[in-house]
Protein backbone atom coordinates (compact mmCIF):
# COMPACT_ATOMS: atom_id res chain seq x y z
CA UNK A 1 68.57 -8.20 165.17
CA UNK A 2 66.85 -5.32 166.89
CA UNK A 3 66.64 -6.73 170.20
CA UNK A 4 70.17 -7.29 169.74
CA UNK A 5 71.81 -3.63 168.51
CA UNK A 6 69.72 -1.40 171.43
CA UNK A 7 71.64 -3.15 174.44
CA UNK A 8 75.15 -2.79 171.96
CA UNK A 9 73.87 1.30 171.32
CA UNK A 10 73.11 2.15 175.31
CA UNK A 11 76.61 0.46 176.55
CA UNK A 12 78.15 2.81 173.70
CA UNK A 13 76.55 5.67 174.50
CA UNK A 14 77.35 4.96 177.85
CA UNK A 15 81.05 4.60 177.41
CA UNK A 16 81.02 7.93 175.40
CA UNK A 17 79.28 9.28 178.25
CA UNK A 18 81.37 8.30 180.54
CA UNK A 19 84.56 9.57 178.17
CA UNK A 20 82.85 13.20 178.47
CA UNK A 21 82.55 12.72 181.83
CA UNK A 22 85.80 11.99 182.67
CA UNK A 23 87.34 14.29 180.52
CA UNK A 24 85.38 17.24 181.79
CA UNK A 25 86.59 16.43 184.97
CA UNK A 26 90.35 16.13 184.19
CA UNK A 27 89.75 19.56 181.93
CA UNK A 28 88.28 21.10 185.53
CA UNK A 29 91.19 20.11 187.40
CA UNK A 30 93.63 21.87 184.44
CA UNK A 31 92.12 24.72 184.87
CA UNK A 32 91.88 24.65 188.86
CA UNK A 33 96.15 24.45 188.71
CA UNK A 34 96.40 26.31 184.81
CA UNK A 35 99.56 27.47 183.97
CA UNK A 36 98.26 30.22 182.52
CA UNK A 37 95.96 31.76 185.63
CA UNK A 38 92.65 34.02 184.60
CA UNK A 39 93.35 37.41 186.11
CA UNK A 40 93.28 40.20 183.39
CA UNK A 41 96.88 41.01 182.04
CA UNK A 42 96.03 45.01 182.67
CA UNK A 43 96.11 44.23 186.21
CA UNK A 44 99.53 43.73 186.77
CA UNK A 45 100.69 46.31 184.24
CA UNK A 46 101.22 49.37 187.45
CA UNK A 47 100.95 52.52 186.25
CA UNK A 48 104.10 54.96 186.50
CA UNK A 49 103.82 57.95 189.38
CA UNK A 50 104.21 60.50 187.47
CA UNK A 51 105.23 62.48 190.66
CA UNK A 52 108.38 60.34 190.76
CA UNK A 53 111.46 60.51 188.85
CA UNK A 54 111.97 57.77 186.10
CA UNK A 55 108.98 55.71 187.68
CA UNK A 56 108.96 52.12 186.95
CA UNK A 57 105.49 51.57 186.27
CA UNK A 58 104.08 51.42 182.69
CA UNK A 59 103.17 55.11 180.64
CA UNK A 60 105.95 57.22 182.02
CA UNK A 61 105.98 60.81 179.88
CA UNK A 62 108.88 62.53 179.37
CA UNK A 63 109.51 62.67 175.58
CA UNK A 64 111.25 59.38 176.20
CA UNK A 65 113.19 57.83 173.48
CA UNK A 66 111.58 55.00 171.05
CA UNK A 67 111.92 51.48 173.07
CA UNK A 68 110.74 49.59 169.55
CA UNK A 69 111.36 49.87 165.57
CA UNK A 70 114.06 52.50 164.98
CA UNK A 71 115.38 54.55 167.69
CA UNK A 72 117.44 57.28 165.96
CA UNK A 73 121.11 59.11 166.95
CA UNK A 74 123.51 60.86 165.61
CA UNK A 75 126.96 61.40 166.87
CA UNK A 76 129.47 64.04 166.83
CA UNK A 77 133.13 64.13 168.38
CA UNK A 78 134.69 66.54 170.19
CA UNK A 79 138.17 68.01 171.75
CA UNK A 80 139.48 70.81 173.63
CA UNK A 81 142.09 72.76 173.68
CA UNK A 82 143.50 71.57 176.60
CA UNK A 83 142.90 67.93 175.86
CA UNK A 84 143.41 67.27 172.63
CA UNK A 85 142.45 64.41 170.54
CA UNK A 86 145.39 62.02 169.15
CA UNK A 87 143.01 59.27 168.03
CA UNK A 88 140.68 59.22 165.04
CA UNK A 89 137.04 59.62 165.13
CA UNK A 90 136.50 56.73 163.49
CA UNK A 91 138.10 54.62 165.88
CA UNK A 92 135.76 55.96 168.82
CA UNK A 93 132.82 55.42 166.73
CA UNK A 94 134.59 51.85 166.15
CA UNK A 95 134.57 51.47 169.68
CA UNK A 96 130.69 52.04 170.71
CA UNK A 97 129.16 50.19 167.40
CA UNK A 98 128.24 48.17 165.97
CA UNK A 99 128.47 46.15 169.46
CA UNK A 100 125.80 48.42 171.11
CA UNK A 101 123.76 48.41 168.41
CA UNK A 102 124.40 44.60 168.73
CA UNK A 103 123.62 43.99 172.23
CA UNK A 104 120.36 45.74 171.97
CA UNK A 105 119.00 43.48 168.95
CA UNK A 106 119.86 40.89 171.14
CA UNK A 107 118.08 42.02 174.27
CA UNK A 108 114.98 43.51 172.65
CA UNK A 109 114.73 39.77 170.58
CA UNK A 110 115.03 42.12 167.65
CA UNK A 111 111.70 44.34 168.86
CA UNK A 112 114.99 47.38 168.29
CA UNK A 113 117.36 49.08 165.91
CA UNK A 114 119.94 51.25 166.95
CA UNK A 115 120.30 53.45 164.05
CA UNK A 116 123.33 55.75 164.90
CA UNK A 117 124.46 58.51 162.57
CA UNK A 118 128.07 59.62 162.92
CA UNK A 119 130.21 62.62 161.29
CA UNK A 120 133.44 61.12 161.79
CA UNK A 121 135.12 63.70 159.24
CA UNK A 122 136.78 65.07 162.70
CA UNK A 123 137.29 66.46 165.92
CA UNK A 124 135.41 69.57 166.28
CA UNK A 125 137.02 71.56 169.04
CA UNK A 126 134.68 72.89 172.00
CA UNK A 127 134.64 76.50 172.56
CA UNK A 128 136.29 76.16 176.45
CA UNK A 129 138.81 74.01 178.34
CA UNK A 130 137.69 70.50 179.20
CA UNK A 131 138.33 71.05 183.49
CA UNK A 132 136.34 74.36 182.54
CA UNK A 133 132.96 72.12 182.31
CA UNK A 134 133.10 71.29 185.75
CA UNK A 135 132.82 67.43 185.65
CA UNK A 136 134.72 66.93 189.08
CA UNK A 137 132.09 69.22 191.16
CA UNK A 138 129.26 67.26 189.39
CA UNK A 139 127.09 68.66 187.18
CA UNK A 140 124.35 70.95 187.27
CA UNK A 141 121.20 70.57 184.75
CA UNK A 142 122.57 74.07 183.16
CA UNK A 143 126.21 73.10 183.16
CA UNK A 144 125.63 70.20 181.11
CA UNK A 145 122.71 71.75 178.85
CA UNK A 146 125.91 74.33 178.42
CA UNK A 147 128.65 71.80 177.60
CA UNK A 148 126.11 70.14 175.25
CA UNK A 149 125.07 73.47 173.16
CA UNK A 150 128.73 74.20 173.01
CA UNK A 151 129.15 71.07 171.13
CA UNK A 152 126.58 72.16 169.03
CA UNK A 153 128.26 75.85 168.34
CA UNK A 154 131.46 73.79 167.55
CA UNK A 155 129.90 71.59 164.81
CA UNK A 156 127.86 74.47 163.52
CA UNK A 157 126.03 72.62 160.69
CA UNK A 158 122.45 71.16 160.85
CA UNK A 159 121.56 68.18 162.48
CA UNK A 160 117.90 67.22 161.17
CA UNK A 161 115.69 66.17 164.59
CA UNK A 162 116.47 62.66 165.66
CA UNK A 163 116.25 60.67 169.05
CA UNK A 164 119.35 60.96 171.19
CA UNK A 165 122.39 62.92 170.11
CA UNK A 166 125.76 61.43 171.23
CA UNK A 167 128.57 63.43 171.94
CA UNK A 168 131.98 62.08 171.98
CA UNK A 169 135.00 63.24 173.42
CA UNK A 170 138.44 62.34 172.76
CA UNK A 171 139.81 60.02 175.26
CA UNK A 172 142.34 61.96 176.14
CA UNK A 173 139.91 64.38 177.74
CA UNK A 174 139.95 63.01 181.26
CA UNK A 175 138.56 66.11 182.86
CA UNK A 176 135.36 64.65 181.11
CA UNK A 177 135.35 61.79 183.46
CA UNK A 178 132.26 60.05 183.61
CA UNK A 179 129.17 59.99 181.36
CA UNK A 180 125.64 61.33 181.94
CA UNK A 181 122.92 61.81 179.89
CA UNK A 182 121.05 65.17 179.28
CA UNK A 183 116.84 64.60 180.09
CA UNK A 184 115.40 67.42 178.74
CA UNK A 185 114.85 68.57 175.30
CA UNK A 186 118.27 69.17 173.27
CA UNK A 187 117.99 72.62 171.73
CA UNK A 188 121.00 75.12 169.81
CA UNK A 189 121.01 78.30 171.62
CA UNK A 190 119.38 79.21 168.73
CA UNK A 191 116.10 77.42 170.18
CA UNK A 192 116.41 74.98 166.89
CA UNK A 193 115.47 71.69 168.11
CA UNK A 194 117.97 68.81 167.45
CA UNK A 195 117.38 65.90 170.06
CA UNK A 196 114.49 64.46 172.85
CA UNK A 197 117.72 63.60 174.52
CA UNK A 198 121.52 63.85 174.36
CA UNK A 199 124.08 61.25 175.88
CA UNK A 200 127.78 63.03 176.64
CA UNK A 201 130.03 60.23 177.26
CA UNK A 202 133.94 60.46 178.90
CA UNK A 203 136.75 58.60 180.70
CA UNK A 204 134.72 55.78 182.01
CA UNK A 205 133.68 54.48 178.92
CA UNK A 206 137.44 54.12 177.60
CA UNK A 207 138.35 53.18 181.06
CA UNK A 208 135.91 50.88 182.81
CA UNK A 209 132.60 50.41 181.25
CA UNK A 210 133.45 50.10 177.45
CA UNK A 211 130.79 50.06 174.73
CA UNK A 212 128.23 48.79 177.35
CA UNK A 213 128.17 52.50 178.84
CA UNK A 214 126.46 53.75 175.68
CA UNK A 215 122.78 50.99 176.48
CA UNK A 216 123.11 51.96 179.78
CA UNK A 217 122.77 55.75 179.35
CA UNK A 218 120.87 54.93 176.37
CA UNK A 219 118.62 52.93 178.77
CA UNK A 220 118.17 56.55 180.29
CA UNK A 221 116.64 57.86 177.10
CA UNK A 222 113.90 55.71 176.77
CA UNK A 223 112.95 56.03 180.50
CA UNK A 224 114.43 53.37 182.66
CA UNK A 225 115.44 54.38 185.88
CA UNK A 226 119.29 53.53 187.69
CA UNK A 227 119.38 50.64 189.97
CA UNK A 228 122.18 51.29 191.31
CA UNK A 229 122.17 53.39 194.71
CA UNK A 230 123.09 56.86 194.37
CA UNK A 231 123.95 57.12 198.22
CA UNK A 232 127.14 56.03 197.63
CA UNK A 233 126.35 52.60 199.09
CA UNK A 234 128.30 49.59 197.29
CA UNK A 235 126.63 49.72 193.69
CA UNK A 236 125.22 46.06 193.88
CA UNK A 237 123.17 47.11 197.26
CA UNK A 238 119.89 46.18 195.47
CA UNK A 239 120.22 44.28 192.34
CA UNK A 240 123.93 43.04 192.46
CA UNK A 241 124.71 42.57 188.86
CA UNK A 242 121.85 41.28 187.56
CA UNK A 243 121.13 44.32 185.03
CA UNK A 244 122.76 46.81 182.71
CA UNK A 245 121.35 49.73 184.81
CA UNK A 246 122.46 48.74 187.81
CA UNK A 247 126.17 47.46 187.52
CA UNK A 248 127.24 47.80 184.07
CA UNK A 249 130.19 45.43 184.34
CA UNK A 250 127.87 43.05 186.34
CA UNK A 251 127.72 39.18 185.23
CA UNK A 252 124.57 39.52 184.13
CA UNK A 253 123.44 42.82 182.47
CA UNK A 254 120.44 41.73 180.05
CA UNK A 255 117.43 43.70 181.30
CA UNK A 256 114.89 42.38 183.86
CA UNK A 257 111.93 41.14 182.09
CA UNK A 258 109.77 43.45 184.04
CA UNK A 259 111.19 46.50 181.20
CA UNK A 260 111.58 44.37 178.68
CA UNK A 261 107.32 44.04 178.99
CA UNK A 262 107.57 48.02 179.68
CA UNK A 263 109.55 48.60 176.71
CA UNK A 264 107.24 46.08 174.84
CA UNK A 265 109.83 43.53 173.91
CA UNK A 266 107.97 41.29 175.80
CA UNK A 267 104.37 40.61 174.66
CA UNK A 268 101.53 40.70 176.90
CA UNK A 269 100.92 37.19 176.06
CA UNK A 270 104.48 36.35 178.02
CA UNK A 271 103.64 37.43 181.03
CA UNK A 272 101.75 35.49 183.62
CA UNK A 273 99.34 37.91 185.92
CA UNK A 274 98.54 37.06 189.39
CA UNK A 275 96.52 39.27 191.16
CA UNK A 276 94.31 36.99 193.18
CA UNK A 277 94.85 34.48 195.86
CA UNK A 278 95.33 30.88 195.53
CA UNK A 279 97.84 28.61 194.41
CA UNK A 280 98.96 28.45 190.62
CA UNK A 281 101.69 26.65 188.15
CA UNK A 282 103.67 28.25 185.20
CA UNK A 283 105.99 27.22 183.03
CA UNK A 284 109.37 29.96 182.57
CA UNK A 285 111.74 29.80 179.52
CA UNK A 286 114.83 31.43 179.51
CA UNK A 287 114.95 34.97 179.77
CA UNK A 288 118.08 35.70 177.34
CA UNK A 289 116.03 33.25 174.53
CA UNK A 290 113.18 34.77 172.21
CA UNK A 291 110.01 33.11 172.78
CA UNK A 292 108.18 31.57 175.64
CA UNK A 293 106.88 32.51 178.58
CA UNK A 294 109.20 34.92 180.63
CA UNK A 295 107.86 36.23 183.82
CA UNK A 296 105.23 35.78 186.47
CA UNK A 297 103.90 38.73 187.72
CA UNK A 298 102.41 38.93 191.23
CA UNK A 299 100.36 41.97 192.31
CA UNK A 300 100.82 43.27 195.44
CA UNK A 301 99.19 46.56 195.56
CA UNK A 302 98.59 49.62 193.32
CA UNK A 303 102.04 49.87 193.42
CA UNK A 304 104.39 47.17 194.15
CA UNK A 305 104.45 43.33 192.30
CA UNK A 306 106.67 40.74 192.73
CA UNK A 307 108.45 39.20 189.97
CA UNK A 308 109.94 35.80 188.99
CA UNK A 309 112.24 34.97 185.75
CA UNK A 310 114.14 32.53 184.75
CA UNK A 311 117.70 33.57 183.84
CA UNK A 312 120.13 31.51 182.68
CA UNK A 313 124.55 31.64 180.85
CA UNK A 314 122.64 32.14 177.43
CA UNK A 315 122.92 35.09 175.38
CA UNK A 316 124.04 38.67 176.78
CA UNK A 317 124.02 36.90 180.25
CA UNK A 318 126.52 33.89 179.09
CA UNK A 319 129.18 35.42 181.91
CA UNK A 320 127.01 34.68 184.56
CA UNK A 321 127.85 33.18 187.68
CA UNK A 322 124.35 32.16 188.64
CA UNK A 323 121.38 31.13 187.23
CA UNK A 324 117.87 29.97 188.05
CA UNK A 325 114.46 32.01 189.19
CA UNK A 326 115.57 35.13 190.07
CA UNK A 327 112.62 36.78 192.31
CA UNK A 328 112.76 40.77 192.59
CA UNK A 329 110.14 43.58 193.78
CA UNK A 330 109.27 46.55 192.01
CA UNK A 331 108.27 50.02 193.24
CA UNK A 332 106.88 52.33 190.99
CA UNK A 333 106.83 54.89 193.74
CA UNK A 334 110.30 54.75 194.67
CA UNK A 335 112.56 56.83 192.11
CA UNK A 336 115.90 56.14 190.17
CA UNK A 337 118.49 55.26 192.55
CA UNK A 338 116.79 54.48 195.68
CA UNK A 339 115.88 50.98 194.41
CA UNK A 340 112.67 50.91 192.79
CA UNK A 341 113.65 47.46 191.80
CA UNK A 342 115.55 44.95 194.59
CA UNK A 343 116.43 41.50 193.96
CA UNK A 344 115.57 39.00 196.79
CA UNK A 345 118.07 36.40 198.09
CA UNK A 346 117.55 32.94 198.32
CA UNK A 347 121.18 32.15 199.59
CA UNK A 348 121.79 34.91 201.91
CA UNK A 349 124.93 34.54 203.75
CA UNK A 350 126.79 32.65 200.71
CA UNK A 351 128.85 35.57 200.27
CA UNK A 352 127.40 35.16 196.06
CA UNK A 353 129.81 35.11 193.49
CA UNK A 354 132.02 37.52 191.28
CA UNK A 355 131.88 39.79 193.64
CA UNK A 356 128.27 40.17 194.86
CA UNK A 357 126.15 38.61 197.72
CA UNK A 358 123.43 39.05 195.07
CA UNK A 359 124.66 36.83 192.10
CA UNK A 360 123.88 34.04 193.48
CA UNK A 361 120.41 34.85 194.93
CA UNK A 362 118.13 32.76 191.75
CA UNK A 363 115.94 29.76 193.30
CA UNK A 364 117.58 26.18 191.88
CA UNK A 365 116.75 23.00 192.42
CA UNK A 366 120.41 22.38 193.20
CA UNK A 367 120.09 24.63 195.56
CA UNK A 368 117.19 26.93 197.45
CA UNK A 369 114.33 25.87 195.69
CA UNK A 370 111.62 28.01 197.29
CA UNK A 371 111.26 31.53 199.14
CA UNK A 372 108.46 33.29 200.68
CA UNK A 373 107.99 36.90 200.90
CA UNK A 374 105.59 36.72 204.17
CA UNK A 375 104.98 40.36 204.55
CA UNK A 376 103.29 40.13 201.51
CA UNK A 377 101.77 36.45 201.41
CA UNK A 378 103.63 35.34 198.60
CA UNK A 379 105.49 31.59 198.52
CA UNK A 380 107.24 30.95 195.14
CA UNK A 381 108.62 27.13 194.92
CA UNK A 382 110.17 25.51 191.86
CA UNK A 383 108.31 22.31 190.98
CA UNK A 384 110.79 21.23 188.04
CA UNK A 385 113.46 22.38 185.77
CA UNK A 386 113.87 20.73 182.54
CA UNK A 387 115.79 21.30 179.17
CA UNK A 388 112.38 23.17 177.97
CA UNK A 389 112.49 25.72 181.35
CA UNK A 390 111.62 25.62 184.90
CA UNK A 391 108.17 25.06 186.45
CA UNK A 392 106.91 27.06 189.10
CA UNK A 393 104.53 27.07 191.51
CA UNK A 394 103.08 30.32 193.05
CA UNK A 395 101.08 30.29 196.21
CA UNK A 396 99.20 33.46 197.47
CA UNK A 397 97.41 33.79 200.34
């Protein structure tokens, strides 16, 4: 019976040795094309200049609004003598919310709440003539800090510190014509301290850019540069419409995943780093859906990456006209409006869609299904797409 087991234990053995074997082998060659690759998560996560304006890199400083949990406003409406208000208050608060405190739940995959306090007991009526503000020559940082702490005078009661303050003119006021947001510290003349920032809305919110213009300039308050050009070039000159602070109207507004990481809606443990050369695969889920993996990040240098999402007609992007892996640079020495973020076209000369060369400029299958950046050494193909995403690969040399 002995003689008989030992031969029946060594062939076992030797199968399960053989098993380990094999399966160490297949595990090596995982990990030689993982979708996940090795390089530390901290090295694609650029630091913000803080020598330029609105920087795009991570830790920009300038008392910028709260990006997660509760991000705190209060709003107060306004009219002048020379414009006066025929509408309610209500109905302008009606017209902002609760759709841009929607649209940011949405975006932030619930990581935000826009909490927005509003006195909408009346119009209180602003100390000067609306064309007295100036809003045709442009304004000045004083000019506005003026127009703001008139507000202020005019409501004359106590607004306990908060985030942003909103202030809302009647729509008739269209000497108030577009609507900018106020950087620095919001302050009474009194030197009481009311807001970190203060959004002052007008005629292009009624007229063009509806609720939307309110997370745009909100946008503003907790950091995020324009991407629009502020040379007066066509406003889809680097991103088309392919985000809410570049073209607000644009088909496809929901924020690039590169601030949604930044404004840490995106965990670290979404992000794919690559900061080493080689060839790697990843796996990208929707952009407008919660959960997944959402972007692959490939370092340049100190200061530039390259970035690949997948965006799709889901969600806050459901108008758009376009989908696939959209590919984009980021600069976080360039400033706000001079493109510190440009998309990159895969279909150039298509002439895009609703209105934009750049709509159309995602990798597809159906379509361009790879594009390589050769300044930089970077070759991004699509491998598959499926109803669970779209596979990747990512070769650097």
């Amino acid at each position: 019976m002995t003689g008989l087991i030992q031969p029946f234990r060594i062939s076992v053995w030797c199968l399960m040795l053989c098993a380990i074997t094999e399966w160490v082998m297949i595990s090596t060659s995982a990990i030689a094309t993982s979708h996940r690759p090795q390089t530390d998560i901290s090295a694609c996560k650029l630091a913000a200049n803080s020598d330029v304006y609105l920087s795009a890199g991570f830790g920009y400083e300038l008392n910028c609004a709260p990006s997660t949990g509760t991000l705190n406003a209060f709003m107060i409406f306004v009219d002048f003598d020379d414009e006066q208000a025929i509408e309610t208050p209500q109905s302008l608060h009606d017209f902002f919310l609760p759709a841009a405190a929607e649209w940011y739940a949405t975006s932030s995959y619930g990581a935000l709440t826009l909490n927005v306090t509003a006195d909408t007991s009346r119009f209180y009526r602003m100390p000067a003539t609306a064309a007295s503000y100036g809003w045709a020559r442009g304004l000045s940082y004083e000019t506005h800090e003026k127009y703001i702490q008139d507000a202020l005078d005019a409501y004359n009661q106590t607004i306990p510190p908060t985030d942003v303050l909103y202030v809302v003119p009647t729509a008739n006021a269209a000497a108030i014509s577009f609507s900018p947001t106020f950087m620095g510290d919001v302050q009474t003349r009194a030197g009481v301290y009311v807001a970190k920032k203060s959004v002052t809305f007008g005629l292009d919110a009624y007229k063009t850019w509806k609720y939307l213009v309110l997370n745009h300039e909100t946008g503003h308050t907790m950091c995020l540069p324009d991407y629009y050009p502020f040379n007066g070039s066509a406003t889809g000159l680097f991103i088309g419409g392919w985000d809410l602070m570049g073209l607000i109207s644009g088909p496809s507004p929901d924020y690039f995943a590169w601030d949604k990481w930044r404004l840490g809606w995106l965990s670290d443990e979404q992000i794919d780093c690559i900061a080493e050369t080689g060839s790697t695969t990843h796996m990208l889920t929707p952009l407008e859906q919660t959960g997944g993996s959402k972007a692959v990040v490939i370092k340049h240098n100190s200061t530039d990456v390259l970035v690949a999402e997948l965006r799709s007609t889901n969600g806050l992007d459901s108008a758009s006209c376009s989908t696939g892996v959209l590919l984009y640079t980021v600069s976080t020495i360039t400033a706000t409006g001079d493109g510190p973020v440009r998309v990159l076209d895969a279909t150039p000369g298509s002439n895009g869609c609703a209105g934009d060369e750049l709509n159309d400029a995602p990798l597809s299958l159906k379509g361009t299904n790879s594009y390589t950046v050769s300044e930089w050494g970077i070759k991004v193909t699509i491998v598959d797409e499926s109803s669970d995403g779209t596979e990747i690969r990512v070769d650097v040399s």
